[in-house]
Structure formats: structure tokens, C-alpha cells
C-alpha atoms as a PDB file:
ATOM      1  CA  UNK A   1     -45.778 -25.665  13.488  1.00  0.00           C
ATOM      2  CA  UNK A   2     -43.631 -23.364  15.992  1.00  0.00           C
ATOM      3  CA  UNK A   3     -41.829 -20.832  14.268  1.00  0.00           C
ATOM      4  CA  UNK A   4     -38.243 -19.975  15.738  1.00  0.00           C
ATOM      5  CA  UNK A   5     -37.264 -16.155  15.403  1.00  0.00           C
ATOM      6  CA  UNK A   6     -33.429 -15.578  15.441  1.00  0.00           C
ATOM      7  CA  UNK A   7     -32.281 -12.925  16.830  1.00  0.00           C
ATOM      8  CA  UNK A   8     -31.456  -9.959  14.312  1.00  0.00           C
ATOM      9  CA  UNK A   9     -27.100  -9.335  14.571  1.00  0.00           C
ATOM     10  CA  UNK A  10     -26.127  -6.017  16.257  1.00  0.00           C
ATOM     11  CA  UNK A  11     -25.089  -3.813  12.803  1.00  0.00           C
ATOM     12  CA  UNK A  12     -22.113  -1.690  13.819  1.00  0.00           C
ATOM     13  CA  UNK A  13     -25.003   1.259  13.697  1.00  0.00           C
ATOM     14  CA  UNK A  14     -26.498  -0.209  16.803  1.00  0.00           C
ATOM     15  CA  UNK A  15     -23.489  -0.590  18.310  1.00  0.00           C
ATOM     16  CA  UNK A  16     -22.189   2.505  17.978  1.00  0.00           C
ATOM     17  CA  UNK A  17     -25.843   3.789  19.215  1.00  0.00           C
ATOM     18  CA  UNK A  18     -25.047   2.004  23.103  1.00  0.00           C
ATOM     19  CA  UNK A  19     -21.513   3.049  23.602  1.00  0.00           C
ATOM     20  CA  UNK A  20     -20.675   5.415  25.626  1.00  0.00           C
ATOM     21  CA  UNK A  21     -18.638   8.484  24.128  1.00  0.00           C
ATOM     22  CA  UNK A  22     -16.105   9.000  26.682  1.00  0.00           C
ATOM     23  CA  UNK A  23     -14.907   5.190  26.708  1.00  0.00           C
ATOM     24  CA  UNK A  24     -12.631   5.361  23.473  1.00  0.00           C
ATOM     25  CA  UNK A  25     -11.391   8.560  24.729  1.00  0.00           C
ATOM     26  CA  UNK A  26     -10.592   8.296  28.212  1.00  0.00           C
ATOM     27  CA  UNK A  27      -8.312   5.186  27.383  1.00  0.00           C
ATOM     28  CA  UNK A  28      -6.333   6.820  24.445  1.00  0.00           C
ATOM     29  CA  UNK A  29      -5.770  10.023  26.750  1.00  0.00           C
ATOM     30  CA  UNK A  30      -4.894   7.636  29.910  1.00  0.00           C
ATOM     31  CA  UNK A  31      -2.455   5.749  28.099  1.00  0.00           C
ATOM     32  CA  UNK A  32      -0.378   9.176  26.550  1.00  0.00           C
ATOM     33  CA  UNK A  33      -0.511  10.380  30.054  1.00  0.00           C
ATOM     34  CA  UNK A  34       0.777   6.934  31.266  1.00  0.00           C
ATOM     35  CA  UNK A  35       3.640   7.247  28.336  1.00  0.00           C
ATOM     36  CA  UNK A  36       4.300  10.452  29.282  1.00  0.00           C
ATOM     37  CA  UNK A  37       4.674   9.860  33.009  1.00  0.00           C
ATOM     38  CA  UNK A  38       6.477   7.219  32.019  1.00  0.00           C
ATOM     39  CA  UNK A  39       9.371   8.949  29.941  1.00  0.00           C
ATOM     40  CA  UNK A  40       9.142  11.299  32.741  1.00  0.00           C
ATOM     41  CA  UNK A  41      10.107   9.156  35.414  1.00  0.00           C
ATOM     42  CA  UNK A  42      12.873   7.072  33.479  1.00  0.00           C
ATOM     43  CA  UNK A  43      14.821  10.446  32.730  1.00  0.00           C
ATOM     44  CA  UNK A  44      14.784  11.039  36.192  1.00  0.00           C
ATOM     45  CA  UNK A  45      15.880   7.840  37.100  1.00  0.00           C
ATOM     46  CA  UNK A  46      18.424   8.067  34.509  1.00  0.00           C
ATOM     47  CA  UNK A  47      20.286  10.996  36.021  1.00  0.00           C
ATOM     48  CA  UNK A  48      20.577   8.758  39.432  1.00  0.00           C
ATOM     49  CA  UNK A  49      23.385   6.587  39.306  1.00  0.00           C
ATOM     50  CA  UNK A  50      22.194   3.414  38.086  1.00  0.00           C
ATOM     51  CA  UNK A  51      22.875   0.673  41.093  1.00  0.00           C
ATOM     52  CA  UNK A  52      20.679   2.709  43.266  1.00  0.00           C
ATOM     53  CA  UNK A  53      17.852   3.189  40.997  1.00  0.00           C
ATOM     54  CA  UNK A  54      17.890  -0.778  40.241  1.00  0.00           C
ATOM     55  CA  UNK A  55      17.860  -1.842  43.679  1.00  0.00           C
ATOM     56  CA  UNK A  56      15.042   0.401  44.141  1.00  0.00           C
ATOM     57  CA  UNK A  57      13.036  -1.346  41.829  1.00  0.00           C
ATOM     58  CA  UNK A  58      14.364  -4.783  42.340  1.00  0.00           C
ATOM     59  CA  UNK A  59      16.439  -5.857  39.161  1.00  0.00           C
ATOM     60  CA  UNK A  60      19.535  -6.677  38.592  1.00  0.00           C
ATOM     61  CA  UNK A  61      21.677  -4.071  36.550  1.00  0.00           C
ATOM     62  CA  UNK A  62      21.612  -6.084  33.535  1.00  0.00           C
ATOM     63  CA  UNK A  63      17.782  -6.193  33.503  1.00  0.00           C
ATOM     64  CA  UNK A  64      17.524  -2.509  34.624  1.00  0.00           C
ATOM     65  CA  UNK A  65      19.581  -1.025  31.883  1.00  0.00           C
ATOM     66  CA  UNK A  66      17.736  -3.126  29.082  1.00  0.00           C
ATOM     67  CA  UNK A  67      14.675  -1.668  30.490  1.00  0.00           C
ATOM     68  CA  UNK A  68      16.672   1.735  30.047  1.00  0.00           C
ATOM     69  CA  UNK A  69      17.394   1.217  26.614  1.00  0.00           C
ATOM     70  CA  UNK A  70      14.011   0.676  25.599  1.00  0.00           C
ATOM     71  CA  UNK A  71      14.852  -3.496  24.488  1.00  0.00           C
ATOM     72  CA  UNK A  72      12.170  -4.872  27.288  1.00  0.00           C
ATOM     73  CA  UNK A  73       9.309  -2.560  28.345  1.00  0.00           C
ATOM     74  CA  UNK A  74       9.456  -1.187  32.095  1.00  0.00           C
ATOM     75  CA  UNK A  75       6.529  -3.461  34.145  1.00  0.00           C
ATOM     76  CA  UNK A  76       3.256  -1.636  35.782  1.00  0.00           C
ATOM     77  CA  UNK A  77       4.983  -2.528  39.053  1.00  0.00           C
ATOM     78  CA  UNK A  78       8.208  -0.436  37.742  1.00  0.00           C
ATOM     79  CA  UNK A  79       6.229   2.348  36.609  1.00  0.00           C
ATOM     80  CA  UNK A  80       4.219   2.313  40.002  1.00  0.00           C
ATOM     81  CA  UNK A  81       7.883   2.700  41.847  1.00  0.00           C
ATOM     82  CA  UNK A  82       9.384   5.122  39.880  1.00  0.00           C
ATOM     83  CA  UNK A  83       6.314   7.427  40.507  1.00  0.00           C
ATOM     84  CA  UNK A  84       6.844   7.141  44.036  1.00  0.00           C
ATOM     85  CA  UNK A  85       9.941   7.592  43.862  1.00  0.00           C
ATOM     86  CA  UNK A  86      10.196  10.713  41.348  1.00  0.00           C
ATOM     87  CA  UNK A  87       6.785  11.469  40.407  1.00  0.00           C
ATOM     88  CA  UNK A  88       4.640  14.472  42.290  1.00  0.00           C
ATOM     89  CA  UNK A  89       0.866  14.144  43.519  1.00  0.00           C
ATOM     90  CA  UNK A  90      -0.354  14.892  39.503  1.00  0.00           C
ATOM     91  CA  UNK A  91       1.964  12.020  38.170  1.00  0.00           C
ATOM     92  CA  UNK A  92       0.562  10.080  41.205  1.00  0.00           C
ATOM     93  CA  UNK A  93      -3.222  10.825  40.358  1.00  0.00           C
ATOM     94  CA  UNK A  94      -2.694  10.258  36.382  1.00  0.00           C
ATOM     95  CA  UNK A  95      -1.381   7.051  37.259  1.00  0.00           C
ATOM     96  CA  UNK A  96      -3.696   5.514  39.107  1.00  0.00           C
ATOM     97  CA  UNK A  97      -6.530   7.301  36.723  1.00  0.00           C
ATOM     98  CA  UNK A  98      -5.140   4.986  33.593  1.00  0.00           C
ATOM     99  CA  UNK A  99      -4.884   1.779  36.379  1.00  0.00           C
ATOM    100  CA  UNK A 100      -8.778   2.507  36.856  1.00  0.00           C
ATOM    101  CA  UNK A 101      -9.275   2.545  32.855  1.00  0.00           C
ATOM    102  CA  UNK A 102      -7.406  -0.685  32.485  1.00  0.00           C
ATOM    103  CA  UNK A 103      -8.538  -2.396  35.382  1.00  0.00           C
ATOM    104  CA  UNK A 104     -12.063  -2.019  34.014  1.00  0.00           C
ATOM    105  CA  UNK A 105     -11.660  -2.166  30.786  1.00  0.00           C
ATOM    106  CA  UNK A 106     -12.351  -5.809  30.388  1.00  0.00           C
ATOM    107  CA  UNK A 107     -15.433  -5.404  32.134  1.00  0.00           C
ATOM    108  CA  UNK A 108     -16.520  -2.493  29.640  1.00  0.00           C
ATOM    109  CA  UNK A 109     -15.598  -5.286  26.946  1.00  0.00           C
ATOM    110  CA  UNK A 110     -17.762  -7.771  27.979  1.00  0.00           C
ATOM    111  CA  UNK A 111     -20.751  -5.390  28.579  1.00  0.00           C
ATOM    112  CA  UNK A 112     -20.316  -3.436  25.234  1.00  0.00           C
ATOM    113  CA  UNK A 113     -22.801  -4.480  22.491  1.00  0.00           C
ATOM    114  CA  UNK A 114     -19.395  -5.416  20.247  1.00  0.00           C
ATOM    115  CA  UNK A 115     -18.769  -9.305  20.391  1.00  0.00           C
ATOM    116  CA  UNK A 116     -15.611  -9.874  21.820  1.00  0.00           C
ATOM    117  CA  UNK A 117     -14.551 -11.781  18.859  1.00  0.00           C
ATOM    118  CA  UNK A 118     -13.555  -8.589  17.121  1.00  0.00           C
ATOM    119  CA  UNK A 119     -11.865  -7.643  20.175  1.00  0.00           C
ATOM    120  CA  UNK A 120      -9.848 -10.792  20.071  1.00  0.00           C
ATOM    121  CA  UNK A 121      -8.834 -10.290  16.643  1.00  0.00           C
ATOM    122  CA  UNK A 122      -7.997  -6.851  16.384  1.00  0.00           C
ATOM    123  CA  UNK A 123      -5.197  -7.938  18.944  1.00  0.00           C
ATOM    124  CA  UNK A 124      -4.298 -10.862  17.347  1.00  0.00           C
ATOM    125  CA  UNK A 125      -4.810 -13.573  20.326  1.00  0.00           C
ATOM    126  CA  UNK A 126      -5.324 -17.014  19.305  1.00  0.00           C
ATOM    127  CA  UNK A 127      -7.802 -18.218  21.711  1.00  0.00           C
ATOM    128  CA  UNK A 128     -10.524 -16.335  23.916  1.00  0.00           C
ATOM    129  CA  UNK A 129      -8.564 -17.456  27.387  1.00  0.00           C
ATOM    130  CA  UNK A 130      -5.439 -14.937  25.981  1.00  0.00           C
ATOM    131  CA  UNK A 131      -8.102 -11.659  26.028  1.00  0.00           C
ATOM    132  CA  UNK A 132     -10.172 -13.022  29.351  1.00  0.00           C
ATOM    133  CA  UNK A 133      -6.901 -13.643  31.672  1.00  0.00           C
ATOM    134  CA  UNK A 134      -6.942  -9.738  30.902  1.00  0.00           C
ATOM    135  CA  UNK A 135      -9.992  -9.355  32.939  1.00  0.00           C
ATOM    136  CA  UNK A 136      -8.792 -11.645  35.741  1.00  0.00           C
ATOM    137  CA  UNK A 137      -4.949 -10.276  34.945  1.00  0.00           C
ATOM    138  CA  UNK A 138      -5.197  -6.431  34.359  1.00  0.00           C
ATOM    139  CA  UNK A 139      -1.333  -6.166  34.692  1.00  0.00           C
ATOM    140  CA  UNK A 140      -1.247  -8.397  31.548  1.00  0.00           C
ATOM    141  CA  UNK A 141      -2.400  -5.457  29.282  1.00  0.00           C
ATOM    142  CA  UNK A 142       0.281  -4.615  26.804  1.00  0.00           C
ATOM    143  CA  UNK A 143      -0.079  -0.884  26.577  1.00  0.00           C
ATOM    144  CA  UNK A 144      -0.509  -0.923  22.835  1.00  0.00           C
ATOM    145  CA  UNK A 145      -2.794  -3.063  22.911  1.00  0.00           C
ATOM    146  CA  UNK A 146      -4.792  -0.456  25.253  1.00  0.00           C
ATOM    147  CA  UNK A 147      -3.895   2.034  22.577  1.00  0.00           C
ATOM    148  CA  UNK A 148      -5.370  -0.215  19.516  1.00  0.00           C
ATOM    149  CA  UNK A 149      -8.506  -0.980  21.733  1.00  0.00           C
ATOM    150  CA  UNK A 150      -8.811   2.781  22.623  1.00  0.00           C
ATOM    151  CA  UNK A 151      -8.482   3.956  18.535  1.00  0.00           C
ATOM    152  CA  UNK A 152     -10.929   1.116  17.735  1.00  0.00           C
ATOM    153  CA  UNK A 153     -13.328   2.054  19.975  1.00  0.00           C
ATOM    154  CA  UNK A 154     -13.103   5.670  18.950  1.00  0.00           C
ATOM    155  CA  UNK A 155     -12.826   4.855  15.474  1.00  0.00           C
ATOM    156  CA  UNK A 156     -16.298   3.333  15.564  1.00  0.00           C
ATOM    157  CA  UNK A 157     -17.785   5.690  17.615  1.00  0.00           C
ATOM    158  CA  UNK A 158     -17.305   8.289  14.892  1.00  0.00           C
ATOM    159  CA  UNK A 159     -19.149   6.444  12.160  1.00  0.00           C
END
């Protein structure tokens, strides 16, 4: 008779025992230096007249001032121009600091002892496909989803 030994499931212990501290806490402070910057940048822009600062980044003044107004969120690629455009060499650096956090982050997901199931669910995607275009799609990352991710991460950490 063979006997088949299943593998024991990771407890949350164990997990939290093979993550790395800085992780949870790198993202959450990337992503309030990335809101920061980017309430920063959209003041600035606000005190430009508005025609110029739209065909700097490409929209149409209808778009551009419901990005302004907060209705639709201002795109990576937006945020990217209006730190070249207003931003100094710190704003520059933070920036591409929290690019480097999400651009990996998938990666870190997949590699963390956590199933990605929980991941998936915490952000309320449907199918696995919506969390791994993420990894393949970095620009995809709502930011507070990054924050959720970030404060789950730390959250368990602490246990």
C-alpha cells in the first residue's frame, strides 16, 4: 500500500514568518508620496491656463478638466508628464521609486507564500486573468488597490 502525504497548508503564522518586512511598507509609503506628488503637480497645473496644460498632456479640454475635478483619475502617463513638466529632481526620483514598487509588485505576489486567491479577493476581481494582466500590465494598477494590497500586507505582517 503507498501512502500519499499531502502537503500541510501554509497557516498565516508561516506566512507571515517568509515575508519580508519592508514589502507592506514601502508600497503604502510609495503610494502617499505618489498622491502627494500628485496633488502637487495638478495645483501647479491648475494655476496654468488650462488649453496649454491639456495640450501638454494630450486631452481634449473636456477630458482635462474632468480629470481636474477629481470625476476620472489622472493616468500614470499624466502623472509622468506633469512631473516633467512641474515636478523637481525629488518629485522625479519619488516617482519613479513607487513605478519600481508597482512594477514588481506582481512578481512579489506570485513569490510570496500567500496564495494569490486572497489577493484576488481582497480586490474583488472575478477571475485570476483580472489580477495577472497586472503583472503583464503594471499601468493597470488602480492606486487603491496598491493601497489595500500595501495595508494587507502590513496588516499581516504585524500578527
Amino acid at each position: 500500500m503507498i501512502s500519499v502525504h499531502e502537503p500541510e497548508p501554509i497557516t498565516r503564522a508561516a506566512a507571515v514568518a517568509s515575508l519580508p518586512r519592508s514589502t507592506p511598507r514601502n508600497l503604502l509609503e510609495a503610494v502617499s508620496r505618489y498622491r502627494a506628488i500628485l496633488t502637487k503637480v495638478t495645483q501647479q497645473a491648475a494655476q496654468e491656463d488650462a488649453p496649454t496644460v491639456a495640450s501638454y498632456l494630450g486631452l481634449s479640454m473636456t477630458n482635462y478638466y474632468i480629470k481636474r475635478r477629481g470625476e476620472r483619475p489622472f493616468n500614470y502617463a499624466d502623472v509622468a508628464r506633469l512631473v516633467e513638466r512641474y515636478g523637481n529632481d525629488d518629485d522625479r526620483a519619488e516617482l519613479q521609486t513607487f513605478f519600481k514598487a508597482r512594477d514588481g509588485l506582481y512578481s512579489w505576489l506570485q513569490n510570496s507564500p500567500i496564495p494569490l486567491v486572497e489577493f484576488r479577493r481582497l480586490l474583488g476581481l472575478q477571475h485570476y486573468r483580472d489580477l495577472a494582466r497586472r503583472g503583464t500590465h503594471p499601468d493597470t494598477w488602480r492606486l487603491d488597490d496598491l493601497e489595500k494590497i500595501g495595508q494587507f500586507l502590513a496588516q499581516v505582517g504585524q500578527l
